[in-house]
C-alpha atoms as a PDB file:
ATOM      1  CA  UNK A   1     -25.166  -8.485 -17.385  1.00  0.00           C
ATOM      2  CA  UNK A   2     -27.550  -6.968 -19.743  1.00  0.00           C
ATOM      3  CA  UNK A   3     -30.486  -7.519 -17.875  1.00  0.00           C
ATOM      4  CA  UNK A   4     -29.564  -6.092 -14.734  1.00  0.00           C
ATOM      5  CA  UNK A   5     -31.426  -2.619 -13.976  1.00  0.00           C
ATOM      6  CA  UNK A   6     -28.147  -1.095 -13.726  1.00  0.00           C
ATOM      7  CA  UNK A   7     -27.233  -1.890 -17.669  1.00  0.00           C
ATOM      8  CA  UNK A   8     -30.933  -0.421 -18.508  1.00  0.00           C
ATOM      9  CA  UNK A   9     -30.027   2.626 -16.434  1.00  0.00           C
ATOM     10  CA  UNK A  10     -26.616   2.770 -17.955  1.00  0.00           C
ATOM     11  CA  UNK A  11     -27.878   2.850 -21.697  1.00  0.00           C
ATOM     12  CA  UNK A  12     -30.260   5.691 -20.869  1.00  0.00           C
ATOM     13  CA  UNK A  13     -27.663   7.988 -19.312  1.00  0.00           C
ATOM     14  CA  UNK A  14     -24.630   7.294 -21.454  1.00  0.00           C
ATOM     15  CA  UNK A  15     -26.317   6.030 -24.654  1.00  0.00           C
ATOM     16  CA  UNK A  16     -29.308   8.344 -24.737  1.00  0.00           C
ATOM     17  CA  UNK A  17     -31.609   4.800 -25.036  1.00  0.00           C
ATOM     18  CA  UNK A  18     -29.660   3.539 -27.880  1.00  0.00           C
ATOM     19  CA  UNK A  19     -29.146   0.000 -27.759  1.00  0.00           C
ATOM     20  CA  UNK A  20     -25.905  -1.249 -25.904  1.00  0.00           C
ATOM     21  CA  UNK A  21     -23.988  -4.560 -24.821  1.00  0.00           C
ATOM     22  CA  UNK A  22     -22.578  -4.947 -21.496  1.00  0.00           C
ATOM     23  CA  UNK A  23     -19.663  -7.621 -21.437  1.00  0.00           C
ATOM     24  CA  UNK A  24     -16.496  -8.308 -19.875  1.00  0.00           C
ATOM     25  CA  UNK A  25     -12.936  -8.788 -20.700  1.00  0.00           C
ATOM     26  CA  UNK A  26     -10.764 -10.630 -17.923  1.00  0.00           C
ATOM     27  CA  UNK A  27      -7.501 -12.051 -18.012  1.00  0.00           C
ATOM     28  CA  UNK A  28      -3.369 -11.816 -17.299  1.00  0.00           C
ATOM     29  CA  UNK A  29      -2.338  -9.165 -19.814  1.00  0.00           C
ATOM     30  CA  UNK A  30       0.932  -7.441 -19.843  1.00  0.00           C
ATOM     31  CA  UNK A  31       1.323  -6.282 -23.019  1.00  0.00           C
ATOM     32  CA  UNK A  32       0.349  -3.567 -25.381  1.00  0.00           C
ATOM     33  CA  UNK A  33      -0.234  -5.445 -28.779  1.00  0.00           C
ATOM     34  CA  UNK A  34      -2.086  -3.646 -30.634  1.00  0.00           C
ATOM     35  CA  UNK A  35      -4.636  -0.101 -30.313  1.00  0.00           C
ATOM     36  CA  UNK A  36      -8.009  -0.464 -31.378  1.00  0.00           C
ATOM     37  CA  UNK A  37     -10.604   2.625 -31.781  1.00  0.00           C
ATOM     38  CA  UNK A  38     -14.560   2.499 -32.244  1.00  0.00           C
ATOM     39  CA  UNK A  39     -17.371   5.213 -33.462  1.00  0.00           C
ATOM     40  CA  UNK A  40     -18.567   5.926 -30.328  1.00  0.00           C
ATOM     41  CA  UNK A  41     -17.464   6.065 -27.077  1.00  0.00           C
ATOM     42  CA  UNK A  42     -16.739   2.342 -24.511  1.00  0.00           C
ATOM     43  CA  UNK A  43     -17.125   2.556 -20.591  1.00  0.00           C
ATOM     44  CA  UNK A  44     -14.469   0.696 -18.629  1.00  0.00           C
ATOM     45  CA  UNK A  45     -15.575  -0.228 -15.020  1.00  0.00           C
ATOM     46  CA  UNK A  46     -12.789  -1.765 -13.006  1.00  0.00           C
ATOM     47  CA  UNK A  47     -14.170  -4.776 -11.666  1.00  0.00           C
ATOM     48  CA  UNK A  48     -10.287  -5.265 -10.119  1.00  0.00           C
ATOM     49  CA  UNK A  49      -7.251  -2.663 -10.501  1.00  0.00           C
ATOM     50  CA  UNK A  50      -5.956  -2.340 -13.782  1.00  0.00           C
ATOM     51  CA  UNK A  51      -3.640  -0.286 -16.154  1.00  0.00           C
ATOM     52  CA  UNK A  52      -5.439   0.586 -18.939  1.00  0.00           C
ATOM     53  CA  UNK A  53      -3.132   2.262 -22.060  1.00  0.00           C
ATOM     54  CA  UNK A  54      -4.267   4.324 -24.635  1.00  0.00           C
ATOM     55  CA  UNK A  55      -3.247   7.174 -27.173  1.00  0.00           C
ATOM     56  CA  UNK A  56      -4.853   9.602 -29.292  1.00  0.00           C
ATOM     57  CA  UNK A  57      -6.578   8.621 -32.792  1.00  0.00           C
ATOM     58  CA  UNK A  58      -5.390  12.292 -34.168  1.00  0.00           C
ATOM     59  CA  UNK A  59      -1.414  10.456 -33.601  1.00  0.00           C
ATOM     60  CA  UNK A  60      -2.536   7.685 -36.502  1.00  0.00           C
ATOM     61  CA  UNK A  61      -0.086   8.692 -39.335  1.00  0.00           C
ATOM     62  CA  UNK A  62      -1.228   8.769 -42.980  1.00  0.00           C
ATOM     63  CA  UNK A  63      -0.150   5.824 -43.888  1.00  0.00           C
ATOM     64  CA  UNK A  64      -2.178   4.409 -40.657  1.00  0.00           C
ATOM     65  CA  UNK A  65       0.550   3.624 -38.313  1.00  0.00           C
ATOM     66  CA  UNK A  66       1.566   4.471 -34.812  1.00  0.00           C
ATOM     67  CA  UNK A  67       3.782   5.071 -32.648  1.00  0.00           C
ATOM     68  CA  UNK A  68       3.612   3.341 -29.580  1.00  0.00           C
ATOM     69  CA  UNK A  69       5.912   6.267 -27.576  1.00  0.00           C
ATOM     70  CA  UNK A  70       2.745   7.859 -27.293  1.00  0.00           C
ATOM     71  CA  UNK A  71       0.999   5.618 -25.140  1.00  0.00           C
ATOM     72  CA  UNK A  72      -0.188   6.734 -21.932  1.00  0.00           C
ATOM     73  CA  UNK A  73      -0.933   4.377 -19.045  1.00  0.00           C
ATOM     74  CA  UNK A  74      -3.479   5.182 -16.314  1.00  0.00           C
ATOM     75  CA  UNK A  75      -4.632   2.937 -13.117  1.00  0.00           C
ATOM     76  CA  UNK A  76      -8.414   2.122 -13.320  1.00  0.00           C
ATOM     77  CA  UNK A  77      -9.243   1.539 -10.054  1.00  0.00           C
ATOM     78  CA  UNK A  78     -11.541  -1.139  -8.703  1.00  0.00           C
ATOM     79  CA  UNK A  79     -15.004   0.204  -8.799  1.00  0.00           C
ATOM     80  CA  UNK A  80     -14.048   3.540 -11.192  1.00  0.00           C
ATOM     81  CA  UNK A  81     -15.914   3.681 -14.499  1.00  0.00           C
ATOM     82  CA  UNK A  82     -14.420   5.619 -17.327  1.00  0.00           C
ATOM     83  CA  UNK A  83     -15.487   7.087 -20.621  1.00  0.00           C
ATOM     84  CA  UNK A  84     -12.998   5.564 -23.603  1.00  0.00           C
ATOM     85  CA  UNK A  85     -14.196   8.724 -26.170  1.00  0.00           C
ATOM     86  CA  UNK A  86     -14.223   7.011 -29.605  1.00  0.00           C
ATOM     87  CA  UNK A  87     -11.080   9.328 -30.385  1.00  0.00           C
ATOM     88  CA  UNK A  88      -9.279   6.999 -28.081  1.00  0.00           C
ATOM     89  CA  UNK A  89      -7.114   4.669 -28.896  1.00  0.00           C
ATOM     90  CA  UNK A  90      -7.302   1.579 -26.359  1.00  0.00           C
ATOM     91  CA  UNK A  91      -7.119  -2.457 -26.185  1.00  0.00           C
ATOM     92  CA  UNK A  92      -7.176  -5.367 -23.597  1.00  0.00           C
ATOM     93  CA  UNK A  93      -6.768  -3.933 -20.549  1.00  0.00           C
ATOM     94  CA  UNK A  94      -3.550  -4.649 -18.248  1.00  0.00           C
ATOM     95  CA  UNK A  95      -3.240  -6.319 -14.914  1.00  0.00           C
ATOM     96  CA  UNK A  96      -1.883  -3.774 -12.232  1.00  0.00           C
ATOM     97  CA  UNK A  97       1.179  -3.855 -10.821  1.00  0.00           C
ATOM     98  CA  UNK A  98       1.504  -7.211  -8.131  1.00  0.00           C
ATOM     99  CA  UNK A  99      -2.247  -8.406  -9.476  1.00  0.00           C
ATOM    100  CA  UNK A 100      -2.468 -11.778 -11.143  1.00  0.00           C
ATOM    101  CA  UNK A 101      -5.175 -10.719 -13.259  1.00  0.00           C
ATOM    102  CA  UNK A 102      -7.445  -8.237 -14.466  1.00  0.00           C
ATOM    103  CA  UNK A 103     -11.257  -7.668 -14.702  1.00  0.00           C
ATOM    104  CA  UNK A 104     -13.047  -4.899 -16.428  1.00  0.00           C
ATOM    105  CA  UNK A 105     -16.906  -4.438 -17.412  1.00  0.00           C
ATOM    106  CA  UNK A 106     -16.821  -3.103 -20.865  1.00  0.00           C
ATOM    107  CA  UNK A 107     -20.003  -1.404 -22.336  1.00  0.00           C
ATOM    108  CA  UNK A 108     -20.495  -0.635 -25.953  1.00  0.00           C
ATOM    109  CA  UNK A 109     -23.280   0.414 -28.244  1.00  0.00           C
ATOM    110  CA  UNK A 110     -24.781  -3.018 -29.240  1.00  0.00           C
ATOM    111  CA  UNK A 111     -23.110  -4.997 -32.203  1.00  0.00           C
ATOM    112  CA  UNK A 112     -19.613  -3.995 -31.260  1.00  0.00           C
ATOM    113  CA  UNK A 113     -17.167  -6.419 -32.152  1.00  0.00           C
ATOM    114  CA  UNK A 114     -19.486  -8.402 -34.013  1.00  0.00           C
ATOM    115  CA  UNK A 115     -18.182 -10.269 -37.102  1.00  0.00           C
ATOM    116  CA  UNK A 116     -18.203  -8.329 -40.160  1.00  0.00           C
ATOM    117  CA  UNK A 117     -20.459  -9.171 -43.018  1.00  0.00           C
ATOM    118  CA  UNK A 118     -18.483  -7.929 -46.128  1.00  0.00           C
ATOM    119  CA  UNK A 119     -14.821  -8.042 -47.255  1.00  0.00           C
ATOM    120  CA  UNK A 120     -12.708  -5.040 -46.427  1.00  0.00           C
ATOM    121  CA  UNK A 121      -9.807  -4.878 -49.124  1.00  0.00           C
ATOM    122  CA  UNK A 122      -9.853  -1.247 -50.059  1.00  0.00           C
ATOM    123  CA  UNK A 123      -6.911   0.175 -48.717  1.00  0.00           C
ATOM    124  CA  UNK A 124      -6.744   3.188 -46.403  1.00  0.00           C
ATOM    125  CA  UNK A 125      -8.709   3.161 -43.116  1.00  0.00           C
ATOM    126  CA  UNK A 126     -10.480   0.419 -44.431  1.00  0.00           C
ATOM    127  CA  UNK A 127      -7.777  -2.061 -43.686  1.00  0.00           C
ATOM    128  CA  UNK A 128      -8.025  -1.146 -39.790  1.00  0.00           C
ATOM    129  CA  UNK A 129     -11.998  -2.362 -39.705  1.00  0.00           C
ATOM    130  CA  UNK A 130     -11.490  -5.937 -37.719  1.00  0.00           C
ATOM    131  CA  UNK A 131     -15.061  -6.110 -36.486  1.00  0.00           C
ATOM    132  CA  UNK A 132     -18.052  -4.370 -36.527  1.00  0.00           C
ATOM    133  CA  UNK A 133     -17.077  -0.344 -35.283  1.00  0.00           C
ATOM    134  CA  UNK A 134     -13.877  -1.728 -34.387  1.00  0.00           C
ATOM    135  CA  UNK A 135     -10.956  -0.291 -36.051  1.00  0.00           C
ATOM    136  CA  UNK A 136      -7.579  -2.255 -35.493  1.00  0.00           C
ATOM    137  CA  UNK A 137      -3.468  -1.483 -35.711  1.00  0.00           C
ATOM    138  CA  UNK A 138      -1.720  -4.250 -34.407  1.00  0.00           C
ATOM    139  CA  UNK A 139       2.008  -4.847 -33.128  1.00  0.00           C
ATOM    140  CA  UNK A 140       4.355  -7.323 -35.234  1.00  0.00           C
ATOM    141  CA  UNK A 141       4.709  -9.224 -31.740  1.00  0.00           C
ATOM    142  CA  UNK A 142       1.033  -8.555 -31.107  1.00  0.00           C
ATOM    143  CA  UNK A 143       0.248 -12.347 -32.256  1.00  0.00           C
ATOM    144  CA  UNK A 144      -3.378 -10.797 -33.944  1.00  0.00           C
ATOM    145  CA  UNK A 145      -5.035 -13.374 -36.854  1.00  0.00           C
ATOM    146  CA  UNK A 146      -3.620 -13.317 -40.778  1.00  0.00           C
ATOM    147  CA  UNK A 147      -4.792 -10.510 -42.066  1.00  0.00           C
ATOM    148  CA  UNK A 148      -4.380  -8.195 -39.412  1.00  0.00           C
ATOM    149  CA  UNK A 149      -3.306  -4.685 -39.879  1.00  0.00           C
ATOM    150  CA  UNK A 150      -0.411  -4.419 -38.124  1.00  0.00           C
ATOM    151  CA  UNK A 151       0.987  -0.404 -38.012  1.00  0.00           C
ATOM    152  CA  UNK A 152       2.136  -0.286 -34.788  1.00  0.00           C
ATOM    153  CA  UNK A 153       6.012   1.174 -34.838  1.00  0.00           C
ATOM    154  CA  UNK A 154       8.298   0.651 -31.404  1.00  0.00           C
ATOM    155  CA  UNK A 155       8.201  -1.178 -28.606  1.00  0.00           C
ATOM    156  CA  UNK A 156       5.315  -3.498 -27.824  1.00  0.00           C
ATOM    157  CA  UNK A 157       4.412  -1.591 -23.954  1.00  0.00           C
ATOM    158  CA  UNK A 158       5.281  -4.157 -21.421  1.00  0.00           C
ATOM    159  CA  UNK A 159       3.276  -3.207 -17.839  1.00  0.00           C
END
């Protein structure tokens, strides 16, 4: 996906020529699990319909947990790209309602979600870092690895 003129276009206009990744994330998601949030901001495009749910960073507690009340869902329709501001909280994308499946193009400043190169045992926000500019509160139900921070309070959001 990253060579195709429209990724080069895409990092010029949204990324001011930084570097970027263009991927994908696909599946049969129902399910909230946990809220990640980056540094910078992630375009959805809806290669299908799907529900995409997401909060506000500035709702983290101080003791880094969420409430999951505060989720918003919002249709991404086939063919819509959308700006995921780094202030937004957001995860795996949902399939829409009747869809077997869901498939969004995600693009990210390049290295996102890489693995991270140092331990990350200092408490505070530090916990949350999961990946490279990918800060992570997951649901007890959430299934996420040992190790996990897991912050999110109430329901795990069923679509």
């Amino acid at each position: 996906l990253e060579n195709l003129d429209v990724s080069r276009k895409m990092g010029v206009w949204a990324y001011g020529e930084s570097p970027i990744q263009v991927g994908y994330c696909n599946g049969d998601n129902h399910k909230l699990n946990a809220v990640e949030y980056h540094r910078s901001s992630e375009i959805n495009i809806g290669a299908t319909d799907a529900i995409l749910l997401v909060g506000s960073e500035q709702d983290i507690e101080d003791d880094f947990t969420y409430d999951t009340s505060k989720i918003e869902a919002f249709l991404l329709p086939k063919g819509t790209a959308v700006e995921i501001y780094a202030t937004t909280l957001h995860y795996a994308p949902c399939n829409a309602v009747g869809a077997d499946k869901f498939r969004v193009v995600v693009v990210l400043p390049k290295g996102t979600n890489y693995p991270l190169t140092e331990k990350h045992e200092a408490g505070g926000e530090d916990a949350l870092l999961a990946a490279t500019n990918k800060w992570l509160i997951g649901h007890p139900e959430g299934g996420l690895p040992e190790g996990s921070f897991i912050g999110l309070k109430g329901e795990n959001i069923t679509v």
